[in-house]
Protein backbone atom coordinates (compact mmCIF):
# COMPACT_ATOMS: atom_id res chain seq x y z
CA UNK A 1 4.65 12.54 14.53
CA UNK A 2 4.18 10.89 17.90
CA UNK A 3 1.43 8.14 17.53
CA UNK A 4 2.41 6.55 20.96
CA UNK A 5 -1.30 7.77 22.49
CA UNK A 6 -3.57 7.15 19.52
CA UNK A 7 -5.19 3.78 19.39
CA UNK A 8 -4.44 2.35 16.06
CA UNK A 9 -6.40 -0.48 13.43
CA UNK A 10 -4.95 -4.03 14.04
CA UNK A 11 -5.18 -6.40 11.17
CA UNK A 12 -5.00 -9.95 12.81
CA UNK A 13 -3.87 -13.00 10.96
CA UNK A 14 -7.91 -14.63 10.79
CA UNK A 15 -8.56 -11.22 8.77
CA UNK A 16 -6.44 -12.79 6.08
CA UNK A 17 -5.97 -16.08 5.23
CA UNK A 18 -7.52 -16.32 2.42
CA UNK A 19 -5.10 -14.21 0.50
CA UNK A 20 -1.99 -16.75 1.81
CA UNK A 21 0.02 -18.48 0.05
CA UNK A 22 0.37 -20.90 3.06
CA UNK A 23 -2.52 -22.38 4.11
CA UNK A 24 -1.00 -25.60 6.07
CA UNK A 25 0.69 -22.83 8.28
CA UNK A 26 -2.47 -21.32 8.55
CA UNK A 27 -4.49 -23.70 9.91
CA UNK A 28 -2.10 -23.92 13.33
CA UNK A 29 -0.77 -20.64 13.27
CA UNK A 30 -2.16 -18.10 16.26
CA UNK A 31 -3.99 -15.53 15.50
CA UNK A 32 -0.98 -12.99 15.30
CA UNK A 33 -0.85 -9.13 14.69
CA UNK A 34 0.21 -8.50 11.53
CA UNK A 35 0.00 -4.75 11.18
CA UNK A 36 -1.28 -1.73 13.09
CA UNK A 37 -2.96 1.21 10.89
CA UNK A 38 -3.20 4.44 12.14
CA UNK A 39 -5.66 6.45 10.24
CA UNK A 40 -6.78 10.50 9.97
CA UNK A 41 -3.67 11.62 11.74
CA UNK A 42 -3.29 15.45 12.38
CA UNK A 43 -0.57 17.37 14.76
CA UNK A 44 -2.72 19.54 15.28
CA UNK A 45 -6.19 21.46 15.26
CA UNK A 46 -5.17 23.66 12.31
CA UNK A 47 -3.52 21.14 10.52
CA UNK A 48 -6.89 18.79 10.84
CA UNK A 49 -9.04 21.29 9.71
CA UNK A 50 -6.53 22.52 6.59
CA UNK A 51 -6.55 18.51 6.00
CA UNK A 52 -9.87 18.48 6.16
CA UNK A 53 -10.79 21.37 4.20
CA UNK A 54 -8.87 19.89 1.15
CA UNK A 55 -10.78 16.69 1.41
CA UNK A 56 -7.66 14.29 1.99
CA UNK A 57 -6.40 11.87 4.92
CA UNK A 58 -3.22 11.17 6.13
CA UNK A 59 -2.18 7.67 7.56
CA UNK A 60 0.35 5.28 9.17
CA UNK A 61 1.06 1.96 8.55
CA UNK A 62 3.48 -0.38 10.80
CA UNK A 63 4.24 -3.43 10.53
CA UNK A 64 6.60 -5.85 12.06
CA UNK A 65 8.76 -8.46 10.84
CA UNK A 66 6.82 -11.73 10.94
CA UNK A 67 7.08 -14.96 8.55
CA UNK A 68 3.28 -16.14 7.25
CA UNK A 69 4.96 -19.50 7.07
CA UNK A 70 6.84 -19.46 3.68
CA UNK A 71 6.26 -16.03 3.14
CA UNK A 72 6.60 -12.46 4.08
CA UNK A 73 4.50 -11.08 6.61
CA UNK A 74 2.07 -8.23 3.96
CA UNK A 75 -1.34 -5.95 3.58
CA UNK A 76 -4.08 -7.61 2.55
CA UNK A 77 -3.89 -5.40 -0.60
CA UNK A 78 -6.52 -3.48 -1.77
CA UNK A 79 -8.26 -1.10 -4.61
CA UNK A 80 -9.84 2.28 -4.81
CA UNK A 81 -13.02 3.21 -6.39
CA UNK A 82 -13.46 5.30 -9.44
CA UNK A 83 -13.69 9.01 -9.38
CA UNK A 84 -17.01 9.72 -9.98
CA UNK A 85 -17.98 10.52 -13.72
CA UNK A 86 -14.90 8.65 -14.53
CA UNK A 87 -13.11 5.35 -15.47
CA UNK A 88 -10.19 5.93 -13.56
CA UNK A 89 -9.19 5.58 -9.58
CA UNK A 90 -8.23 7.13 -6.61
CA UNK A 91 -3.87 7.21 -6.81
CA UNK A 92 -2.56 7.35 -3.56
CA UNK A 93 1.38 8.49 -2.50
CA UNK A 94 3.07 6.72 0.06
CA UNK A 95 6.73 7.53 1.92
CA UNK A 96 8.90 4.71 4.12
CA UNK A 97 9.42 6.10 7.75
CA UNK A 98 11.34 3.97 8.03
CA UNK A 99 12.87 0.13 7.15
CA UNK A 100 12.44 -0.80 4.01
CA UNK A 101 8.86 -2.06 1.86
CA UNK A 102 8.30 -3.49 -0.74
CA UNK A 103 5.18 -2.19 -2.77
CA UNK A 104 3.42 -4.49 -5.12
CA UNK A 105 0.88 -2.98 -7.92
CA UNK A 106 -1.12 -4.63 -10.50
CA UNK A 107 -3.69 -3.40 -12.85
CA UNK A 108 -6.58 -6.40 -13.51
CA UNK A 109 -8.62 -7.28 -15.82
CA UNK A 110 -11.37 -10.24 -14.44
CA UNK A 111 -9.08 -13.29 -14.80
CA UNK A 112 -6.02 -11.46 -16.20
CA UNK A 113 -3.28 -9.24 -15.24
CA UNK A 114 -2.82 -6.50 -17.64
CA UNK A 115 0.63 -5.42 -15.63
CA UNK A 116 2.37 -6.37 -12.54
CA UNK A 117 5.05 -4.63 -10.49
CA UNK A 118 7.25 -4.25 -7.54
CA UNK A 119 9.03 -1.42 -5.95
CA UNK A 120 11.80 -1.84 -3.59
CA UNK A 121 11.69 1.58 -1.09
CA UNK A 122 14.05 2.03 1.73
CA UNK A 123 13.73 5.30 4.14
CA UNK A 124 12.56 8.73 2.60
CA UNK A 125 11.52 7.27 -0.37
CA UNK A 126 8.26 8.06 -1.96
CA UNK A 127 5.92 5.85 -4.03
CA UNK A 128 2.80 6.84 -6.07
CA UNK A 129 0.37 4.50 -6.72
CA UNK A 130 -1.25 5.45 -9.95
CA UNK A 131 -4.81 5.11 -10.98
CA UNK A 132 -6.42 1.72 -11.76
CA UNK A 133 -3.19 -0.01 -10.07
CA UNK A 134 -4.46 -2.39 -6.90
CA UNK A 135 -1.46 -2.38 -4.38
CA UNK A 136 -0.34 -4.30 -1.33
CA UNK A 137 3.05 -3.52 0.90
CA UNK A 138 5.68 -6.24 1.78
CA UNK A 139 7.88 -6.26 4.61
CA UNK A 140 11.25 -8.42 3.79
CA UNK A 141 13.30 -7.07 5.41
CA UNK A 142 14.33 -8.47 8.55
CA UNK A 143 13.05 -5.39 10.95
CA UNK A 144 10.14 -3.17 11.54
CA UNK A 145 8.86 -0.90 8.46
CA UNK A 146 6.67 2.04 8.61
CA UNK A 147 4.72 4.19 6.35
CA UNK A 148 2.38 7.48 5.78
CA UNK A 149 0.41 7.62 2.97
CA UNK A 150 -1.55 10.71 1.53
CA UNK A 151 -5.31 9.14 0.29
CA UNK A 152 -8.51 11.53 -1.03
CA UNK A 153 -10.69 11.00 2.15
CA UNK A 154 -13.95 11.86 -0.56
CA UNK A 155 -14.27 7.80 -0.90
CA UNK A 156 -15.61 5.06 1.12
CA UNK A 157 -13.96 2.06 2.78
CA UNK A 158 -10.99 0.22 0.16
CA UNK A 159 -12.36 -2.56 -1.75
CA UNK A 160 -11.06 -5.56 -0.89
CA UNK A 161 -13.22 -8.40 -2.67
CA UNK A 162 -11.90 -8.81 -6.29
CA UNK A 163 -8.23 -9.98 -4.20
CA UNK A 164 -9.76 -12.42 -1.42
CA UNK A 165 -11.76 -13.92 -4.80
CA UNK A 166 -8.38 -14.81 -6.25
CA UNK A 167 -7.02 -15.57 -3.02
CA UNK A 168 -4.42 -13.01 -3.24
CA UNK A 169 -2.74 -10.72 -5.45
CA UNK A 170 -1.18 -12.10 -8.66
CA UNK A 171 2.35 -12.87 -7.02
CA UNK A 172 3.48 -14.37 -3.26
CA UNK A 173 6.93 -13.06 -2.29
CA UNK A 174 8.13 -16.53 -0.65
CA UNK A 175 11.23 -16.95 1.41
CA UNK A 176 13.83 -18.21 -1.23
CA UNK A 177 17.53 -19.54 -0.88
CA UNK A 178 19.67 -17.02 0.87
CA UNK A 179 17.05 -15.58 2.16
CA UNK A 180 15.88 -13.80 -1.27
CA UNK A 181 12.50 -13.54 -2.17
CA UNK A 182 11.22 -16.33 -4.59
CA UNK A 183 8.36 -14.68 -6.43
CA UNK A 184 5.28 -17.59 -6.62
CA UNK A 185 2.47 -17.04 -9.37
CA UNK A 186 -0.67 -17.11 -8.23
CA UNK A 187 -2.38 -19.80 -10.09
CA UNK A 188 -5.80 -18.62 -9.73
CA UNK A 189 -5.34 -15.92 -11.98
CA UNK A 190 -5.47 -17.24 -15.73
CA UNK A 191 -3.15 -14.97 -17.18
CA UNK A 192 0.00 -13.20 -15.05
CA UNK A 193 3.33 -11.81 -17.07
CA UNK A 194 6.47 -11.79 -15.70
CA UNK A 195 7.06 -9.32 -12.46
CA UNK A 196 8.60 -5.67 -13.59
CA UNK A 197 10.87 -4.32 -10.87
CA UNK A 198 10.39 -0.25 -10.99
CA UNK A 199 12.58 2.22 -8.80
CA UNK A 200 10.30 4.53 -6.02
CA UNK A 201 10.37 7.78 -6.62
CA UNK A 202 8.79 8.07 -9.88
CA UNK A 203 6.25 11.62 -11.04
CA UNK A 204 7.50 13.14 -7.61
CA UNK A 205 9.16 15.74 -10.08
CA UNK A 206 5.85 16.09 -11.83
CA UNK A 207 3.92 16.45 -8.63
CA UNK A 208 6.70 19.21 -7.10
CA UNK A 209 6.79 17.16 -4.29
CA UNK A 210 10.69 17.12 -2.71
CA UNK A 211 11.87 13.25 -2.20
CA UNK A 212 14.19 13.76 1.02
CA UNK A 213 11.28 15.83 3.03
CA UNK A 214 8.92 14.53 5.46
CA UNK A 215 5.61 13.96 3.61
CA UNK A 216 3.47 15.04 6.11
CA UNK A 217 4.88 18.72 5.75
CA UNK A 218 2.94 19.00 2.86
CA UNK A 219 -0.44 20.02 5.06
CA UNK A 220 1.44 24.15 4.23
CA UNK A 221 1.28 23.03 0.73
CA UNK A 222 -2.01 20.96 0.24
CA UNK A 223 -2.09 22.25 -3.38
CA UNK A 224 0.68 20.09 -4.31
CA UNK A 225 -1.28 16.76 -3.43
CA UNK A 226 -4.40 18.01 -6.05
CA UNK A 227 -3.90 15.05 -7.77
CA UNK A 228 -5.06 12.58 -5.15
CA UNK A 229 -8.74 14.01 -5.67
CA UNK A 230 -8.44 15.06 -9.22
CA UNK A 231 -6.61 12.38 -11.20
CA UNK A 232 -8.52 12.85 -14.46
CA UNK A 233 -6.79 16.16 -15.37
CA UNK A 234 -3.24 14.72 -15.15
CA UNK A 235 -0.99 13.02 -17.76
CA UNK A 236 -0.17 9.38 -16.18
C-alpha cells in the first residue's frame, strides 16, 4: 500500500514523557518525532466500504530508529475497552512490514502484573494481541520498522491512563552492553514477575490466517478476522 499522499498521526516526544524511563534526557531533549500512525487505510472504494461494512480498521505504524536517551525509541502503549456485556477486550493482530519490533504485552491488575511478555517479530510475521493484554511496540533494531494492524473500529479512542499513572509499562527495554537490551523493572508497579519471551506467530493456525501473506489481503476474506469484534465466543 502506498501511504506516500496520506497525511499520517505524529506522536512527538512531549506526548510522552511521562512513560520514560529517562527523564534527565528528557528534560533537554527536542521535541522529536517518534512515530507516524496512519489510520483507516483502504486501496480502494470497495475495499473501504467491505472494511467498513464488517465494522473493523486497518492501520500503519512507522517508526524510526531513535534512542530516548538510555532506551529504545517505543509506543506509548495502550489498552482496549471491554466488549460490551463482557469482561474481556478488544484483541487486535498485528504484521511487521518490515524491520523488526518488538511487542510487549502485559495483563494488570491495579498495582500488580498478573503476566508480562515480549515478542521478538522480524518481517511477515504476525502477532495477536489477546484480550485483557495492554501492549506497546519497541523498535531495537538499528533501522526503520513498520507495521499494519487489524483493530474492531466498534470502540472509541485507546485508553491510555492506567500506563502514564505508572509512568510506563511494567518493563523499559534499556540499551545494555553490546548493544542488547537490558530489561529495567518498573518500580512503580508493586508486583512485576520475571519477563516471558514468546515466539510471533501464535493462534494464526486457529484464526486460518496464512503467516507469509500480506495482511491486508484479508479485506476478500473479512470473515477470517471475526474474532477482532467477537472475542467472547473463542477459546484463548
Amino acid at each position: 500500500m502506498d501511504i506516500k499522499q496520506i497525511t499520517p498521526s505524529i506522536r512527538y516526544l512531549a506526548e510522552m514523557t511521562d512513560v520514560l524511563f529517562d527523564q534527565e534526557w528528557a528534560k533537554i531533549a527536542p521535541d522529536l518525532k517518534l512515530y507516524y500512525m496512519y489510520r483507516d487505510l483502504a486501496m480502494n472504494n470497495q475495499d473501504r466500504e467491505e472494511i467498513e461494512k464488517n465494522n473493523l480498521r486497518y492501520d500503519i505504524t512507522i517508526m524510526p530508529f531513535i534512542m530516548l536517551g538510555q532506551e529504545y525509541n517505543k509506543t506509548a502503549g495502550h489498552d482496549h475497552p471491554l466488549v460490551k456485556d463482557t469482561n474481556i477486550t478488544y484483541p487486535e493482530i498485528y504484521q511487521v512490514l518490515s524491520g523488526e519490533v518488538i511487542f510487549l504485552i502485559q495483563d494488570s491488575n491495579g498495582d500488580s502484573i498478573k503476566d508480562v511478555c515480549a515478542i521478538n517479530a522480524i518481517k511477515d510475521d504476525k502477532v495477536i494481541i489477546p484480550p485483557n493484554y495492554e501492549h506497546l511496540m519497541i523498535n531495537a533494531s538499528g533501522k526503520e520498522m513498520k507495521t499494519a494492524n487489524w483493530v474492531c473500529r466498534d470502540f472509541g479512542p485507546n485508553l491510555y491512563k492506567p500506563f502514564r499513572q505508572k509512568h510506563g509499562f511494567s518493563y523499559f527495554a534499556l540499551k545494555g552492553p553490546e548493544n542488547k537490551i537490558k530489561w529495567q523493572k518498573n518500580s512503580n508497579y508493586k508486583d512485576i514477575p520475571e519477563i516471558k519471551f514468546i515466539k510471533p506467530n501464535l493462534w494464526l493456525d486457529k484464526f486460518k490466517i496464512e503467516k507469509d501473506k500480506e495482511m491486508y489481503f484479508l479485506t476478500k476474506d473479512l470473515e477470517k478476522l471475526d474474532f477482532l469484534k467477537n472475542p467472547q465466543k473463542y477459546n484463548w
